[in-house]
C-alpha atoms as a PDB file:
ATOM      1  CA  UNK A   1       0.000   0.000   0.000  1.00  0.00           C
ATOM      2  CA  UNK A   2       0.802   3.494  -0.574  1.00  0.00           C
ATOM      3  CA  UNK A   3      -0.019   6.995   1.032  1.00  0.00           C
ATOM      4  CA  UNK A   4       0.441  10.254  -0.159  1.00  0.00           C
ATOM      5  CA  UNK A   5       0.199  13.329   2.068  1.00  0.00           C
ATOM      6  CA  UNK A   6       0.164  16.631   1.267  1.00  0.00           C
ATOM      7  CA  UNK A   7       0.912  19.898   2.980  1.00  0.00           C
ATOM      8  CA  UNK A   8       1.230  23.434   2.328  1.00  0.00           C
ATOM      9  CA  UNK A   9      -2.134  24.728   1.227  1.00  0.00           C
ATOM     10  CA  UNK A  10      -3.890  27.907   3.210  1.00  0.00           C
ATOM     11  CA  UNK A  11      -5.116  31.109   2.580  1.00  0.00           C
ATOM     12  CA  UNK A  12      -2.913  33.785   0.638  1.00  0.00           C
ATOM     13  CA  UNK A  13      -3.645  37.178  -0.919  1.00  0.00           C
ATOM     14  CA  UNK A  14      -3.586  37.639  -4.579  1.00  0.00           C
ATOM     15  CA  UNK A  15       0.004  37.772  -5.755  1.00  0.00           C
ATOM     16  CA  UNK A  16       1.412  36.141  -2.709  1.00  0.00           C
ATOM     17  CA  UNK A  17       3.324  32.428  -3.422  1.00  0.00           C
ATOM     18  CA  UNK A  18       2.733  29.265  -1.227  1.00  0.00           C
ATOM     19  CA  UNK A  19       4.656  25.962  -1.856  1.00  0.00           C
ATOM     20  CA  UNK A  20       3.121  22.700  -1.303  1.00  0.00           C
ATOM     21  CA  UNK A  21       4.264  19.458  -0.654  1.00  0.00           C
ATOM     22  CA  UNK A  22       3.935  15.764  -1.418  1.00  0.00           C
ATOM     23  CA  UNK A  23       5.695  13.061  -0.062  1.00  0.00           C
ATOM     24  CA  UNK A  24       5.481   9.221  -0.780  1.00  0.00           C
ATOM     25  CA  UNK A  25       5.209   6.056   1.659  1.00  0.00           C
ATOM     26  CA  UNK A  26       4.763   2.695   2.058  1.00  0.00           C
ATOM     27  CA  UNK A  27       6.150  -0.152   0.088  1.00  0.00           C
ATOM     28  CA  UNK A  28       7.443   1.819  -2.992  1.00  0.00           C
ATOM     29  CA  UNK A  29       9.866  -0.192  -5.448  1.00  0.00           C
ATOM     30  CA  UNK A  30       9.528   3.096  -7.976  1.00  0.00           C
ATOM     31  CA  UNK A  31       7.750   6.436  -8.917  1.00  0.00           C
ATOM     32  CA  UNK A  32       7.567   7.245 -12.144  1.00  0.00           C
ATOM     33  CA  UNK A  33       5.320  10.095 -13.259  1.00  0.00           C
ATOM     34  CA  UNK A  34       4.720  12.531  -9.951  1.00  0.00           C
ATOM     35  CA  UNK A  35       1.933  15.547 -10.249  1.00  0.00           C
ATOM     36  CA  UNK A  36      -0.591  18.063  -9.449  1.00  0.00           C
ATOM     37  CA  UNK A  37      -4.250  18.396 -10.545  1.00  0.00           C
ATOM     38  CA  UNK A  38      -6.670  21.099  -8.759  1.00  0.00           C
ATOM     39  CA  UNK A  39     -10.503  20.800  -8.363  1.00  0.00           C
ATOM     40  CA  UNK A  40     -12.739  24.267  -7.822  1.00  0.00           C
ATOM     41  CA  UNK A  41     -16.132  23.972  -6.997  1.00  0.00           C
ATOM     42  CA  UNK A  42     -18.102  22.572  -9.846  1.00  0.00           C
ATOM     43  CA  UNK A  43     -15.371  21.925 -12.218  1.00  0.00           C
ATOM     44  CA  UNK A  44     -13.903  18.907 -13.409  1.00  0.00           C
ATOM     45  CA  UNK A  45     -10.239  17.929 -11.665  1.00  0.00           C
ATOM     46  CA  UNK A  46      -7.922  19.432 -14.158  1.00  0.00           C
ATOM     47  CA  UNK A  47      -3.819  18.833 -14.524  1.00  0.00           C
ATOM     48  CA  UNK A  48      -1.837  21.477 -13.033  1.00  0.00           C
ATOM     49  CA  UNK A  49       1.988  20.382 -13.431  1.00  0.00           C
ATOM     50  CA  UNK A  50       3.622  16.954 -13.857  1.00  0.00           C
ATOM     51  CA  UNK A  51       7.098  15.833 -13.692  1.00  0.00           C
ATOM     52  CA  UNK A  52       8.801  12.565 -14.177  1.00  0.00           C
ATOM     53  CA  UNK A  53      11.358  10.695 -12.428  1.00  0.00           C
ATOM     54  CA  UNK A  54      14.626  11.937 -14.857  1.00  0.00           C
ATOM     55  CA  UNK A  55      12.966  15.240 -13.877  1.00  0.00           C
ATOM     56  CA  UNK A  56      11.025  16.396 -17.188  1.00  0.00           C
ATOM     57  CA  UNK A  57       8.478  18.897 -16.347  1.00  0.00           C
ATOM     58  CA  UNK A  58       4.843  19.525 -18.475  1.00  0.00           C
ATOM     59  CA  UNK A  59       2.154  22.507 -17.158  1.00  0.00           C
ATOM     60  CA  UNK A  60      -0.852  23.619 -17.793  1.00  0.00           C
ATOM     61  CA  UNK A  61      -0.946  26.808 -20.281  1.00  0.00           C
ATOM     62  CA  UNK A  62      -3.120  28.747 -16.928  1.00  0.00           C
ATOM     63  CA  UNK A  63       0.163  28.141 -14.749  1.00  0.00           C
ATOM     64  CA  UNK A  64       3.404  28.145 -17.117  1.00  0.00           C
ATOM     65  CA  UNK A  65       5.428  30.934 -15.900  1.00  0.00           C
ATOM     66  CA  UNK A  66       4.092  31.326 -12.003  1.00  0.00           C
ATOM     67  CA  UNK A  67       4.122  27.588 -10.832  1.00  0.00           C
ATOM     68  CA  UNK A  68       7.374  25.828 -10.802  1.00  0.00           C
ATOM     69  CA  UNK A  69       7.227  21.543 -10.019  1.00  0.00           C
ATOM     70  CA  UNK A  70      10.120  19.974  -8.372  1.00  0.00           C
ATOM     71  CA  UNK A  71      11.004  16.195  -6.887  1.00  0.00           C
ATOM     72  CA  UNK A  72      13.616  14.783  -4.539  1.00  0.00           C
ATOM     73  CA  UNK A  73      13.785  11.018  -5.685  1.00  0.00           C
ATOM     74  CA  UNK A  74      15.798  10.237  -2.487  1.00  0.00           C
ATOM     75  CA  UNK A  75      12.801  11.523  -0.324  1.00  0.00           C
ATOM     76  CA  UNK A  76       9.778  10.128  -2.361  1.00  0.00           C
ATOM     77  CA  UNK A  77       8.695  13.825  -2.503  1.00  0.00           C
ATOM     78  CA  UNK A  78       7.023  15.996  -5.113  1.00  0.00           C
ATOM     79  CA  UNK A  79       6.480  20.353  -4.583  1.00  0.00           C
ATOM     80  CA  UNK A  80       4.555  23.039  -6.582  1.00  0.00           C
ATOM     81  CA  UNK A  81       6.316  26.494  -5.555  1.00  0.00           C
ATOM     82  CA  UNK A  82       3.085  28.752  -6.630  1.00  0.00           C
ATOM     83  CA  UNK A  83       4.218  32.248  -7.231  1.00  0.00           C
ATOM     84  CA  UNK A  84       1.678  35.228  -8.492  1.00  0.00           C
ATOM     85  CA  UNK A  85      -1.030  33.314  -7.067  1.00  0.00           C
ATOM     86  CA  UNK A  86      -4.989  34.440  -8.838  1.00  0.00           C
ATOM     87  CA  UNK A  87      -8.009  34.147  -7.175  1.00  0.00           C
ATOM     88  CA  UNK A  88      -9.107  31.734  -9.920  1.00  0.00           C
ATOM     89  CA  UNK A  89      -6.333  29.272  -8.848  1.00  0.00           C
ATOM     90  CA  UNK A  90      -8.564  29.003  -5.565  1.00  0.00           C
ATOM     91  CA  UNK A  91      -9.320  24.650  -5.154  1.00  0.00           C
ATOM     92  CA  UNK A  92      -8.474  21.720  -3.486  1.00  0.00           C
ATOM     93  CA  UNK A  93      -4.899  20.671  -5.046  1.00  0.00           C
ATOM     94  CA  UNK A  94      -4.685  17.052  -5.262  1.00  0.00           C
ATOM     95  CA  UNK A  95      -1.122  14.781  -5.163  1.00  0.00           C
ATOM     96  CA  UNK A  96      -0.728  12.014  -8.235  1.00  0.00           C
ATOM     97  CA  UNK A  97       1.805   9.349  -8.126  1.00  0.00           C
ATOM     98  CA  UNK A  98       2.252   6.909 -10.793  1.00  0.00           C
ATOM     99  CA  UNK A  99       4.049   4.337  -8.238  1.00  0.00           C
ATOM    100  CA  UNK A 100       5.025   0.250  -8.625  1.00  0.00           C
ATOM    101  CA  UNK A 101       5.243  -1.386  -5.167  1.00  0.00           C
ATOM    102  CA  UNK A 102       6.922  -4.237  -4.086  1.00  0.00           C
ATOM    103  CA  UNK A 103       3.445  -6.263  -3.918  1.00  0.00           C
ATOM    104  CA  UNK A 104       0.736  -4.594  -6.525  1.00  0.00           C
ATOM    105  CA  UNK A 105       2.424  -3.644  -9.236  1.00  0.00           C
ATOM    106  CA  UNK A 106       2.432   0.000 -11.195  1.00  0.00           C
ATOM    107  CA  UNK A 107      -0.606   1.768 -10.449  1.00  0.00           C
ATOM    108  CA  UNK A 108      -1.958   5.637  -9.708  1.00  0.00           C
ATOM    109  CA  UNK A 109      -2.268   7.012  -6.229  1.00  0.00           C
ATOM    110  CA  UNK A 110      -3.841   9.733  -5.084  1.00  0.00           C
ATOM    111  CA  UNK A 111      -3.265  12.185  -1.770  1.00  0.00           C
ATOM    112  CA  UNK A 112      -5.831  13.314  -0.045  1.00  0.00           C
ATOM    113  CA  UNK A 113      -5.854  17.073  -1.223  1.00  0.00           C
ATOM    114  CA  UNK A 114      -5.249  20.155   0.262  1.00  0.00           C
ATOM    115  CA  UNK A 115      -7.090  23.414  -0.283  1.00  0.00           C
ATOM    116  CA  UNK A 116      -5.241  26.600  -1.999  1.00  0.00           C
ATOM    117  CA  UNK A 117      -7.605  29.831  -1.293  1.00  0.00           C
ATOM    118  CA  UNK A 118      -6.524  33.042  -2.937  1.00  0.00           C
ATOM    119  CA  UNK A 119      -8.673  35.990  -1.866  1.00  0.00           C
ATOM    120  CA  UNK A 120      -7.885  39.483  -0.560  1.00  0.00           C
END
């Protein structure tokens, strides 16, 4: 089995930056992909950033330029540094690890999300 738990997520004014964090356990043989999808009220759960393990980066077009995702392969741990945060980047951000464990196989996890709220 594995967890993902995520941290980092509060309440920031617009233009303000908050940094999030992901980090991996349990009985982890390899991660490949690692990622970031947001969910705001009554949309669909949309990509934000994803990065794989030789560290290869892909955003979406709403974030390129302010968000910047990073991993530490030694620590099972993914980031999003969020810079010139919007009010319309306001939702729940959501870990995604594409992870094969000693036991199961390769197979998605999810963490359990953390809210981002940008409002003056």
């Amino acid at each position: 089995q594995v967890q993902l738990v995520e941290s980092g997520g509060g309440l920031v004014q617009p233009g303000g930056s908050l940094r999030l964090s992901c980090a991996a356990s349990g009985s982890i043989f390899s991660i490949y992909f690692m990622g970031w999808y947001r969910q705001a009220p009554a949309k669909q759960r949309e990509l934000v950033a994803t990065i794989t393990s030789g560290g290869s980066t892909n955003y979406a077009s709403s974030v390129k330029g302010r968000f910047t995702i990073s991993r530490d392969n030694a620590k099972n741990t993914v980031y999003l540094q969020m810079n010139s945060l919007k009010p319309e980047d306001t939702a729940v951000y959501y870990c995604n690890a594409d992870v094969r464990t000693v036991v199961e196989g390769r197979s998605p996890y999810w963490g359990q999300g953390t809210q981002v709220t940008v409002s003056s």
